[in-house]
N, C-alpha and C. Protein backbone atom coordinates (compact mmCIF):
# COMPACT_ATOMS: atom_id res chain seq x y z
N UNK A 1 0.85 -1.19 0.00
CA UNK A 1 0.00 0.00 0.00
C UNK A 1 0.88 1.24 0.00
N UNK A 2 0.54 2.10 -0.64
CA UNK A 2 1.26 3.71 -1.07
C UNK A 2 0.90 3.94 0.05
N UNK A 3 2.64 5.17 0.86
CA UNK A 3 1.73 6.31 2.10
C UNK A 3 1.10 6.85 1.43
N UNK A 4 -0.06 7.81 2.53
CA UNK A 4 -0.53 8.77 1.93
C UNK A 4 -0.14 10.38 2.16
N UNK A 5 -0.04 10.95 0.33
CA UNK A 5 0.49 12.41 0.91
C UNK A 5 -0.35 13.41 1.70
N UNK A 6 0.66 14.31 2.03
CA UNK A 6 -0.44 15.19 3.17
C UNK A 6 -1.13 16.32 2.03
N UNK A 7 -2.31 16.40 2.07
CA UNK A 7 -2.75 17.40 0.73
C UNK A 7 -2.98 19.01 1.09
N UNK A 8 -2.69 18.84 2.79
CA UNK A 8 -3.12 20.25 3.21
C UNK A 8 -2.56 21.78 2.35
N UNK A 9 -3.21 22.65 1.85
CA UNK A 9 -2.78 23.49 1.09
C UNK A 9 -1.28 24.36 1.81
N UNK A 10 -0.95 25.09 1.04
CA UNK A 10 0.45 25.72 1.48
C UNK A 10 0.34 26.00 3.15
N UNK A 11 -0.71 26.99 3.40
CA UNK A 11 -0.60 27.44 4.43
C UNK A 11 -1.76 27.01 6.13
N UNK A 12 -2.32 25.90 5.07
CA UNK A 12 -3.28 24.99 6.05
C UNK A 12 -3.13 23.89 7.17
N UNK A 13 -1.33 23.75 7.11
CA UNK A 13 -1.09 22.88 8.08
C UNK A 13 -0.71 23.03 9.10
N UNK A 14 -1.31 23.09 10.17
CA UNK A 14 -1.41 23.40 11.42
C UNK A 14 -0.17 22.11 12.63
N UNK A 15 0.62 22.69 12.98
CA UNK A 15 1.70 21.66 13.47
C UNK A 15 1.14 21.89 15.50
N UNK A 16 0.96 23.29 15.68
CA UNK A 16 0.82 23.08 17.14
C UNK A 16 0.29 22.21 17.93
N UNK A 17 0.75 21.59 18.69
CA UNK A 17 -0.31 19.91 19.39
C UNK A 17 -0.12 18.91 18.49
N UNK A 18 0.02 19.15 17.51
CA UNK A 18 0.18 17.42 16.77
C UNK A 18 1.64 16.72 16.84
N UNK A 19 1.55 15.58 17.06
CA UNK A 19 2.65 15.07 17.41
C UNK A 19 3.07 14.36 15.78
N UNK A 20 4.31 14.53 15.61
CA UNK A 20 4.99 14.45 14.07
C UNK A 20 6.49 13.25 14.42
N UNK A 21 6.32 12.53 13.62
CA UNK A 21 7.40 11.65 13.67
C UNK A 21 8.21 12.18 12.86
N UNK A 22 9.26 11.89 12.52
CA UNK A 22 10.35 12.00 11.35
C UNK A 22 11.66 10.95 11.66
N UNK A 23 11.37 10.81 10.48
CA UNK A 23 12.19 9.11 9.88
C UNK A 23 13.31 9.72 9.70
N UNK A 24 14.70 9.05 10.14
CA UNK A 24 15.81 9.78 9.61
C UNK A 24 16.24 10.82 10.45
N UNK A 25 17.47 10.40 11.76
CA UNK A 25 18.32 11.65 12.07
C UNK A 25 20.04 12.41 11.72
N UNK A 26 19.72 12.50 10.65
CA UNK A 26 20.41 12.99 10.05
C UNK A 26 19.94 14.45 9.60
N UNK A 27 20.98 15.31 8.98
CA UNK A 27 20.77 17.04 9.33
C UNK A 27 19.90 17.29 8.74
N UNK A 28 18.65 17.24 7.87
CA UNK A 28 17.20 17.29 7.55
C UNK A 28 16.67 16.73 8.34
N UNK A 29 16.80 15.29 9.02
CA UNK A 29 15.95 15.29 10.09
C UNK A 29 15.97 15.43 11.28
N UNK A 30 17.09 16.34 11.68
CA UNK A 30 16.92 17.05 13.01
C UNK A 30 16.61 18.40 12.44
N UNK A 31 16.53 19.31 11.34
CA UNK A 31 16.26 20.06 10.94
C UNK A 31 14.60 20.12 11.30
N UNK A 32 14.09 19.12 10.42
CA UNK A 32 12.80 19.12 10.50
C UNK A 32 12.46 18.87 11.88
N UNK A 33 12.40 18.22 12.63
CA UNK A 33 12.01 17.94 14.00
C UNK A 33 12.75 19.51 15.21
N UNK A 34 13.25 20.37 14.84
CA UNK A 34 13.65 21.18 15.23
C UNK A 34 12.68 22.29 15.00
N UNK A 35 12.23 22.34 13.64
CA UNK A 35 11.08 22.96 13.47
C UNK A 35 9.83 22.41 13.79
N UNK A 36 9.57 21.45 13.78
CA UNK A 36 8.29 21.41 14.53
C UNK A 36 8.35 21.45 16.04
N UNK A 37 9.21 21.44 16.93
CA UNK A 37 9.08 22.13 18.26
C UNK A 37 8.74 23.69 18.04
N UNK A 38 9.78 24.44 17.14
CA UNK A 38 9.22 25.89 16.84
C UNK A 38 8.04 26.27 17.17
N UNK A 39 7.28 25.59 15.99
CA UNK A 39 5.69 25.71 15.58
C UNK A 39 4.57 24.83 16.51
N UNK A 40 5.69 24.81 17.66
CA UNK A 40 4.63 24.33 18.66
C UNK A 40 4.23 23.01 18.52
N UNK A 41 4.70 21.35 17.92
CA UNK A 41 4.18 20.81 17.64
C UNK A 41 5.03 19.54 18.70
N UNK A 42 5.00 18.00 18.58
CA UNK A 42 5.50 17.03 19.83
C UNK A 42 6.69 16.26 18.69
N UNK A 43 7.55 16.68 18.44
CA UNK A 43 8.26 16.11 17.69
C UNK A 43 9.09 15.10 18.33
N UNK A 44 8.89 13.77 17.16
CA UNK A 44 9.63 12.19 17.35
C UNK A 44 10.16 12.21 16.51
N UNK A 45 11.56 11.48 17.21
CA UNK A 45 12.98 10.95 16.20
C UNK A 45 13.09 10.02 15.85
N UNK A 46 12.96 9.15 14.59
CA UNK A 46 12.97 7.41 15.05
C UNK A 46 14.11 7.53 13.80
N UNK A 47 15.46 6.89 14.09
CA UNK A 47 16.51 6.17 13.09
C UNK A 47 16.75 4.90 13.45
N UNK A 48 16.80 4.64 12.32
CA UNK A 48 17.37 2.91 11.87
C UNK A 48 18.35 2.31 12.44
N UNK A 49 19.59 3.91 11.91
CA UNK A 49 21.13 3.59 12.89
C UNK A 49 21.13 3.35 14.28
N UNK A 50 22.21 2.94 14.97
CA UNK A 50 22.17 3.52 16.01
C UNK A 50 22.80 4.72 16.33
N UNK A 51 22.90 5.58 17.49
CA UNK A 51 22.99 6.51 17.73
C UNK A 51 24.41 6.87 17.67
N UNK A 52 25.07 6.34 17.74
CA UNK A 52 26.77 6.70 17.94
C UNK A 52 27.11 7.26 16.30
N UNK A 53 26.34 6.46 15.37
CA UNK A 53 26.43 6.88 13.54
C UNK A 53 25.61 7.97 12.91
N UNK A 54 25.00 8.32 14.29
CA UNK A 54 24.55 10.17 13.99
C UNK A 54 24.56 10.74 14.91
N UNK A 55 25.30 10.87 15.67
CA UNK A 55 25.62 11.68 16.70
C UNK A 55 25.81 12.82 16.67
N UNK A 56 27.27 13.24 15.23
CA UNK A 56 27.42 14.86 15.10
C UNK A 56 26.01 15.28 14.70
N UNK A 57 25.24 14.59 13.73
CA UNK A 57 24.12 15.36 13.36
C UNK A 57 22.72 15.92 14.64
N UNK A 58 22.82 14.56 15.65
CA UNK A 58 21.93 14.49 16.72
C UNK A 58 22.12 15.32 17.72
N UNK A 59 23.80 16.09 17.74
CA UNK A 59 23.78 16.74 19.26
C UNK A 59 22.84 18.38 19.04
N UNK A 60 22.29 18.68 17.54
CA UNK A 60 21.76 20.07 17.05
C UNK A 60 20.27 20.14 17.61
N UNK A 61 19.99 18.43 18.14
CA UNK A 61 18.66 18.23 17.88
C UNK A 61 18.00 19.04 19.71
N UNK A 62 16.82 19.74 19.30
CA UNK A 62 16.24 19.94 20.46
C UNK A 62 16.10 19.52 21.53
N UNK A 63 16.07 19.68 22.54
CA UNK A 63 15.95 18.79 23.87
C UNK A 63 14.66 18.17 24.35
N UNK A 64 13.88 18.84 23.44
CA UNK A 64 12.08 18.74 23.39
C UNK A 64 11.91 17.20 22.91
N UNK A 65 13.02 17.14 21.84
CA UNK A 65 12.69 16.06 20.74
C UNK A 65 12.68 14.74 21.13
N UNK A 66 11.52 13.81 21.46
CA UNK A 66 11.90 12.57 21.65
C UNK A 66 12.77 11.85 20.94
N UNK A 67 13.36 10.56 20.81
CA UNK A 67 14.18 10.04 19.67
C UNK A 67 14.59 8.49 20.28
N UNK A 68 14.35 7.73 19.18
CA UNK A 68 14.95 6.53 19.17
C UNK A 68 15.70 6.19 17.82
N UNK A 69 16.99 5.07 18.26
CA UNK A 69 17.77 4.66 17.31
C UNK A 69 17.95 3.33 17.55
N UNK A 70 17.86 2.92 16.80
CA UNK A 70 18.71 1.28 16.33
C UNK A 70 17.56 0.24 15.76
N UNK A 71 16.47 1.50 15.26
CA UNK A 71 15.28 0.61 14.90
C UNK A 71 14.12 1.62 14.61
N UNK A 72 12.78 1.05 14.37
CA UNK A 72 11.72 1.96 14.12
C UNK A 72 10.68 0.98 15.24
N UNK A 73 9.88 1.50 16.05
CA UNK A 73 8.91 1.29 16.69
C UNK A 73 7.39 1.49 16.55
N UNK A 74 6.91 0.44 15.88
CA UNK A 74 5.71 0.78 15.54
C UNK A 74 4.81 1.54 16.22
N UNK A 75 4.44 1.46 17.62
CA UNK A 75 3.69 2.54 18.36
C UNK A 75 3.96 3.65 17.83
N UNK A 76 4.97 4.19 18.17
CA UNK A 76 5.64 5.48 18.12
C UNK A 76 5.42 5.91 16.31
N UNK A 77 5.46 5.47 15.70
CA UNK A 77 4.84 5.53 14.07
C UNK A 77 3.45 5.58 14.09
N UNK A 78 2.78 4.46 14.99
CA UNK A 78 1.25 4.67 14.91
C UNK A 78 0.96 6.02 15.71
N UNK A 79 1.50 6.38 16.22
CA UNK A 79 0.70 7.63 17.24
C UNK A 79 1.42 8.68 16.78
N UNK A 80 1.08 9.24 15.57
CA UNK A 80 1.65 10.39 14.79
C UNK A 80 0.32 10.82 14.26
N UNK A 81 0.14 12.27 14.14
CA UNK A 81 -0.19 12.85 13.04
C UNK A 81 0.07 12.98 11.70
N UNK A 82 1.43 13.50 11.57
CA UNK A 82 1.86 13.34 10.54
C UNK A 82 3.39 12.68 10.62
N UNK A 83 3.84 12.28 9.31
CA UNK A 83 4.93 11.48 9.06
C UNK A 83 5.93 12.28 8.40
N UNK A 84 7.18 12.69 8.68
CA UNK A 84 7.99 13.47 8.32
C UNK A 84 9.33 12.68 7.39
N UNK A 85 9.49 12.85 6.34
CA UNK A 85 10.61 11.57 5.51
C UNK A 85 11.79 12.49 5.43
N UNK A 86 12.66 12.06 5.79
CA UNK A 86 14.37 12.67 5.72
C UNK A 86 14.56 12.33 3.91
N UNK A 87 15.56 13.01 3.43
CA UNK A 87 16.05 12.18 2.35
C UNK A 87 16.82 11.16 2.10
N UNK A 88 16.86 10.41 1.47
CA UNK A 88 17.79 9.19 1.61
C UNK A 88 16.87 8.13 2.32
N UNK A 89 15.68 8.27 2.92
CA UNK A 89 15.02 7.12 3.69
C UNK A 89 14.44 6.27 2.71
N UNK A 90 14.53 5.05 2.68
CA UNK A 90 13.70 4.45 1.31
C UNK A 90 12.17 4.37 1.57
N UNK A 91 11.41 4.19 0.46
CA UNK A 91 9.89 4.28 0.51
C UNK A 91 9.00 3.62 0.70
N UNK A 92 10.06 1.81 1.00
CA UNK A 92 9.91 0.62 1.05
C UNK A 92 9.95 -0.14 2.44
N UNK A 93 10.18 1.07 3.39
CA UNK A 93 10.25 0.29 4.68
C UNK A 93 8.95 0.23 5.32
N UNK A 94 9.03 -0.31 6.28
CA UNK A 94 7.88 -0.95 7.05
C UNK A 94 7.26 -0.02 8.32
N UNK A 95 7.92 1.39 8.52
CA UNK A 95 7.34 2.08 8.59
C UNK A 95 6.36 2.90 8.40
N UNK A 96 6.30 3.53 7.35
CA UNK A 96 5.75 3.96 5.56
C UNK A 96 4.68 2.49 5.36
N UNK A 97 4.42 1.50 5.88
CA UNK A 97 3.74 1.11 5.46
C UNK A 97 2.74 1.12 6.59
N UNK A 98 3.24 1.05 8.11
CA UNK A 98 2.15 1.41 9.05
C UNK A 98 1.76 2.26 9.19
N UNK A 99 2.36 3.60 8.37
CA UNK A 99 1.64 4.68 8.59
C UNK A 99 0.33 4.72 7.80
N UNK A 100 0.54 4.25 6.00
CA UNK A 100 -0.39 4.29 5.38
C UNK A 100 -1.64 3.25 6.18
N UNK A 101 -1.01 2.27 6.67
CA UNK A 101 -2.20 1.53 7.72
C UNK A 101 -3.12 2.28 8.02
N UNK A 102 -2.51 3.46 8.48
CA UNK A 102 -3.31 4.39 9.79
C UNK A 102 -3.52 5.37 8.85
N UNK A 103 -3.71 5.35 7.76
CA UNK A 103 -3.60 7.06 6.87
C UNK A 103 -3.23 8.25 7.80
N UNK A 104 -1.98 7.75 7.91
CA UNK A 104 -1.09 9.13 8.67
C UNK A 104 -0.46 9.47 7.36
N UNK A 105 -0.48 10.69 7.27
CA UNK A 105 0.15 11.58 5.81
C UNK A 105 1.48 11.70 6.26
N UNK A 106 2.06 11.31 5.06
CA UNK A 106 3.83 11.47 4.80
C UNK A 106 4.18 12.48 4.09
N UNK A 107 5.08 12.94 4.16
CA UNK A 107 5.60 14.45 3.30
C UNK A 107 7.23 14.31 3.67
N UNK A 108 8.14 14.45 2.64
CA UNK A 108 9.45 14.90 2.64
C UNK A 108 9.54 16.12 3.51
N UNK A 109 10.92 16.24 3.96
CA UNK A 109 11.39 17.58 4.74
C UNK A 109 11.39 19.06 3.81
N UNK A 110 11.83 19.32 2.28
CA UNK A 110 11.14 19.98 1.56
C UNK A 110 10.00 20.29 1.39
N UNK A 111 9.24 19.61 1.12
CA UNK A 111 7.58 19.48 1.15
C UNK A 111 7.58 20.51 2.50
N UNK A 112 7.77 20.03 3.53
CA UNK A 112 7.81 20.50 4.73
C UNK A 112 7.82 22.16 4.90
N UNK A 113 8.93 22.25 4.45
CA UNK A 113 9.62 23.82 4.39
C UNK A 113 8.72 23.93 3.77
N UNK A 114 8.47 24.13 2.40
CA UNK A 114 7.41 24.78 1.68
C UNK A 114 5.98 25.37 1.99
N UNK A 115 5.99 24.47 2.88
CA UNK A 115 4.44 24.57 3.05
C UNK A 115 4.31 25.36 4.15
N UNK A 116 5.56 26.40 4.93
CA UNK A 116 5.79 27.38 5.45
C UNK A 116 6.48 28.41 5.10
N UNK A 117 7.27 28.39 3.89
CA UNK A 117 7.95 28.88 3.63
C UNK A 117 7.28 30.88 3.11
N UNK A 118 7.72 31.78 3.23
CA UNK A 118 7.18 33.14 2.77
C UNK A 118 7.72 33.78 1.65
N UNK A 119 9.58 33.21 1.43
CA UNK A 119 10.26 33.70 0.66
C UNK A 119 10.05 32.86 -0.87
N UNK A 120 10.70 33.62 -1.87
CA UNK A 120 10.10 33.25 -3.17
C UNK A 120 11.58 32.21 -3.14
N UNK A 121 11.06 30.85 -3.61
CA UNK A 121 12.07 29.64 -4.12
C UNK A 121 12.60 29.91 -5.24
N UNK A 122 13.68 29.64 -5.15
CA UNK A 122 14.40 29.32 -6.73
C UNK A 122 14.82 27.89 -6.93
N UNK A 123 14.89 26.90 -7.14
CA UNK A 123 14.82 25.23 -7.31
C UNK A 123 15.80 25.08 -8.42
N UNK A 124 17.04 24.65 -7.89
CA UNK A 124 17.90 24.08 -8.99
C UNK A 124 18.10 22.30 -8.93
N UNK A 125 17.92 21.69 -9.99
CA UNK A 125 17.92 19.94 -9.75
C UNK A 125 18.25 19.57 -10.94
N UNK A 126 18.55 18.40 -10.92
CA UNK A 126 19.77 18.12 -12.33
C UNK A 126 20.65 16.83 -12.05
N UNK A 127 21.18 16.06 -13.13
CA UNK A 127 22.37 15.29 -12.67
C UNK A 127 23.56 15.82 -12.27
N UNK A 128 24.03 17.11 -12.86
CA UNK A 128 25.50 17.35 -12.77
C UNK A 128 25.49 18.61 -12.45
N UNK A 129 26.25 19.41 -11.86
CA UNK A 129 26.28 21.38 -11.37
C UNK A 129 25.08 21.70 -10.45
N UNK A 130 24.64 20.93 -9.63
CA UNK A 130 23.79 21.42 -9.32
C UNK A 130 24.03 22.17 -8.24
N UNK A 131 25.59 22.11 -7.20
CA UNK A 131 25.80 22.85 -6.50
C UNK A 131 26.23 24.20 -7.21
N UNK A 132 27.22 24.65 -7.99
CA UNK A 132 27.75 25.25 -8.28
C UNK A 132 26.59 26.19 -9.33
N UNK A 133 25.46 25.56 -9.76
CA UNK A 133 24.48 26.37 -10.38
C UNK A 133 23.82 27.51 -8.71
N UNK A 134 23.49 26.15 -8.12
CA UNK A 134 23.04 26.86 -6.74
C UNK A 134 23.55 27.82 -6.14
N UNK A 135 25.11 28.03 -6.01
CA UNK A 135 25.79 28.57 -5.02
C UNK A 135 26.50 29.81 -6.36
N UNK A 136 26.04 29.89 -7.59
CA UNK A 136 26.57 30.94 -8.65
C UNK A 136 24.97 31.85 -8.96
N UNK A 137 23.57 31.31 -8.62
CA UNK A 137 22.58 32.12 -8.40
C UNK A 137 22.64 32.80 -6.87
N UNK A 138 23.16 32.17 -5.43
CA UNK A 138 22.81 32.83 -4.67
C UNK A 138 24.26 34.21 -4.40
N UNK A 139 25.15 33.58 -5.00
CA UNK A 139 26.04 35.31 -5.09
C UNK A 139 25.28 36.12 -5.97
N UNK A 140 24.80 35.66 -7.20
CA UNK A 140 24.53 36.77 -7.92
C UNK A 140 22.86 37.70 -7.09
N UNK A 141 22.41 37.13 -6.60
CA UNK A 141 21.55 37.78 -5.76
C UNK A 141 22.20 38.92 -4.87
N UNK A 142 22.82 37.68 -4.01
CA UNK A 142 23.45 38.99 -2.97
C UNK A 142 24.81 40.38 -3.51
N UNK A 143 24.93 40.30 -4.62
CA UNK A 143 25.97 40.91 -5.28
C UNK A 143 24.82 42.01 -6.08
N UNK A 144 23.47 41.40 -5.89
CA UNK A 144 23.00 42.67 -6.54
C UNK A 144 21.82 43.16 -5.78
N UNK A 145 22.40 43.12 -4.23
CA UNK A 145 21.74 43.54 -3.09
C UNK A 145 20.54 42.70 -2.32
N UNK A 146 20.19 41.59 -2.57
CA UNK A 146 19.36 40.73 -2.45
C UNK A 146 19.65 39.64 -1.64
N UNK A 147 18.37 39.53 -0.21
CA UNK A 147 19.04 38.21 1.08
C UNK A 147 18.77 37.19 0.17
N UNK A 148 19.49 36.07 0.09
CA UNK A 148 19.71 34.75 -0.47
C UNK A 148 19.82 33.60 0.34
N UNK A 149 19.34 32.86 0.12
CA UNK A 149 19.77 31.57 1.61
C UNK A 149 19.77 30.67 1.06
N UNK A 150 20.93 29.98 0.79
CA UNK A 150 21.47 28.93 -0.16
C UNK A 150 21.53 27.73 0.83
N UNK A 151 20.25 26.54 0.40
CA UNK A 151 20.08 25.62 1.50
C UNK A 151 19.31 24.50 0.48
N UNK A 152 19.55 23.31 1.07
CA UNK A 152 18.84 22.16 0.66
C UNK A 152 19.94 20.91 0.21
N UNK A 153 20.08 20.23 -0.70
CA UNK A 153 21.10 19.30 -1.07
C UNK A 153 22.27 19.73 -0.65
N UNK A 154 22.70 21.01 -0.64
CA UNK A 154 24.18 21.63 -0.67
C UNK A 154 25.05 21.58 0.64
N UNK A 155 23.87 20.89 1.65
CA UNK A 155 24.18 20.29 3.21
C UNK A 155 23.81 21.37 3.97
N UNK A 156 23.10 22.22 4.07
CA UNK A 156 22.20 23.05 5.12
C UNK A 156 20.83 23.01 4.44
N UNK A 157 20.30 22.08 5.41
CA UNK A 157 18.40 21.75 5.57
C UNK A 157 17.79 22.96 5.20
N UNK A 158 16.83 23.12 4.33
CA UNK A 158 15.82 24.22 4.38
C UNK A 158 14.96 24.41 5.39
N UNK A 159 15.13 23.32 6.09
CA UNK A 159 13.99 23.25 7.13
C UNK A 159 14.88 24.00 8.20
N UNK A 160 16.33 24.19 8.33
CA UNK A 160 16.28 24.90 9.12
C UNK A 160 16.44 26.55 9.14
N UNK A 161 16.20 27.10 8.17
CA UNK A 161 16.26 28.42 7.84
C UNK A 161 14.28 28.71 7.85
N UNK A 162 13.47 28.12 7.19
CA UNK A 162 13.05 28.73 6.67
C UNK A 162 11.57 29.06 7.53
N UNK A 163 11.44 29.40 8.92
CA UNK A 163 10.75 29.81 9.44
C UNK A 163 11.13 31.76 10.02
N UNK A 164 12.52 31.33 9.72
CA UNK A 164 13.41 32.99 9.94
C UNK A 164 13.05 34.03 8.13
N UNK A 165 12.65 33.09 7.50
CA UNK A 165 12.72 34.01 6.32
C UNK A 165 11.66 35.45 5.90
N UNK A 166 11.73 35.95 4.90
CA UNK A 166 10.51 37.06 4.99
C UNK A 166 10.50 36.77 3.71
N UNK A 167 9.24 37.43 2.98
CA UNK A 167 9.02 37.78 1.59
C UNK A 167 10.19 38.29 0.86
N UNK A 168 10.87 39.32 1.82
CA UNK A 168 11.98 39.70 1.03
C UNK A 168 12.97 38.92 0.74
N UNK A 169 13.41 37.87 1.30
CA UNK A 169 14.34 37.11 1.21
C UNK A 169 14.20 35.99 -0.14
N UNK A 170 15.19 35.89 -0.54
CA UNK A 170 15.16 34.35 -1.50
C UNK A 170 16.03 33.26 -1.30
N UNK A 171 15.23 32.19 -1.26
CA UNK A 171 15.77 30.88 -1.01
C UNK A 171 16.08 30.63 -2.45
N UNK A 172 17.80 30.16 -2.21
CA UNK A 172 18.34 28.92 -3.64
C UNK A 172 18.21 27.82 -2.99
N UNK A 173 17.37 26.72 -3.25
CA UNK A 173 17.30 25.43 -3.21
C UNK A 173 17.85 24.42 -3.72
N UNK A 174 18.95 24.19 -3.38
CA UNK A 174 19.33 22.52 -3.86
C UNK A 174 18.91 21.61 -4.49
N UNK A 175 18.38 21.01 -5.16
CA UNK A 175 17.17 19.47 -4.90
C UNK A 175 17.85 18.52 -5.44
N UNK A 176 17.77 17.47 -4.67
CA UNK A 176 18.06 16.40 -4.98
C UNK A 176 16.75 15.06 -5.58
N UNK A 177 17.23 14.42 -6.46
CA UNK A 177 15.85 13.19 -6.85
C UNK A 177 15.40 12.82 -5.95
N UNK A 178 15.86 12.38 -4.98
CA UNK A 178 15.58 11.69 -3.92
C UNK A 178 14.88 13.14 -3.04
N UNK A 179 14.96 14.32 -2.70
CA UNK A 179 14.30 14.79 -2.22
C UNK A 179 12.80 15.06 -2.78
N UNK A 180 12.79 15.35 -4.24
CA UNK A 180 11.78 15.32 -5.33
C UNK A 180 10.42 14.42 -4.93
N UNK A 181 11.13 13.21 -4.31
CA UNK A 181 10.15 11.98 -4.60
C UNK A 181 9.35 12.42 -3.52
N UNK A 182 9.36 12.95 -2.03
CA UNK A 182 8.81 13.09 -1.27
C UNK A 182 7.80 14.08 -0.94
N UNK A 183 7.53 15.12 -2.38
CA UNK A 183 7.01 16.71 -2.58
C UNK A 183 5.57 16.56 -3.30
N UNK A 184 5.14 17.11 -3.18
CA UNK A 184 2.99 16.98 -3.55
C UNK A 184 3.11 18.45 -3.89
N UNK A 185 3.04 18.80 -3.08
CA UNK A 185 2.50 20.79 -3.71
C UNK A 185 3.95 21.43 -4.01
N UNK A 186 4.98 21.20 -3.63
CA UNK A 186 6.24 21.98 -4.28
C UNK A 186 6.00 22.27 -5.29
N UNK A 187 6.02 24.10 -5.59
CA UNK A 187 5.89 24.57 -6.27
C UNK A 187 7.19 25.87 -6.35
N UNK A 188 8.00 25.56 -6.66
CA UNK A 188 9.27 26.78 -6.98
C UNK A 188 8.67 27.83 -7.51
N UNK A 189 9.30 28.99 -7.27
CA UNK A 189 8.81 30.04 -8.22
C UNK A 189 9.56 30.09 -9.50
N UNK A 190 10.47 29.76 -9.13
CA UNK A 190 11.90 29.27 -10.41
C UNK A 190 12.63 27.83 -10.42
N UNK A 191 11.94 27.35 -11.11
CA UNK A 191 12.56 26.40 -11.09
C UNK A 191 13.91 25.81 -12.23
């Protein structure tokens, strides 16, 4: 059985009180679970690894944040609102499948950002340059007076910038395929 995506419109998803799992602690998914304490919400950590093989990424993580490693726990998957996917998590585990059990909605950590995000996206994705496309649009922004926040594949999470952002600001986005697969309403302004 397919998870199911979360369809809530851009600005309809309400995180305060709901308790949110996220698969994957690694720096998107302490990113993401960092932001949903923000926004007021009960954020869970569940990795596969054990903990000693994400540690640098885990010590960023909130103190709010529950978290387990060396496995996935079905309770703790069933008693979610929503389902939060790191990149790199495959789509095939047995997590992802108890959630769709429970039609708990899954969404990538992009997806995520987006669907808070205020500043206008720019989306670069591709096989080859995709850093160096990324990181040669966000100088030329700021070189022609313009905030830029160069985040996503390039190894700083969007999820963790992008509750600080304003209209004025522009996000260069990274993307990776694998982040792609996890997105429903992503909509770049530039893609």
């Amino acid at each position: 059985r397919e998870f199911m995506p979360l369809t809530a419109m851009y600005s309809g998803i309400e995180l305060k009180n709901k308790k949110v799992t996220i698969l994957g602690a690694a720096r998107s998914g302490v990113a993401a679970a960092n932001m949903v304490v923000r926004l007021g919400g009960t954020a869970k950590l569940s990795e596969f690894k054990h903990e000693l093989a994400v540690q640098n990424d885990a010590r960023e993580l909130h103190p709010d944040v529950a978290k387990e490693f060396g496995g996935h726990t079905r309770s703790l998957i069933e008693d979610s609102d929503y389902i939060i996917l790191s990149p790199g998590v495959r789509k095939d585990i047995a997590p992802l499948q108890w959630a769709a059990a429970k039609n708990i909605p899954v969404i990538g950590e992009i997806e995520l950002g987006f669907l808070f995000c205020q500043a206008p996206i720019i989306a670069v994705t591709g096989s080859n340059g995709k850093t160096t496309v990324s990181t040669l649009i966000a100088e030329v922004l700021k070189k022609a007076g313009r905030p830029a926040c160069l985040c996503g594949n390039i190894g700083r999470p969007f999820t963790n910038f992008v509750l600080d952002l304003t209209e004025k600001d522009f996000v260069v986005l990274e993307i990776s395929s694998f982040q792609l697969e996890s997105t429903y309403q992503f909509r770049p302004h530039i893609g």
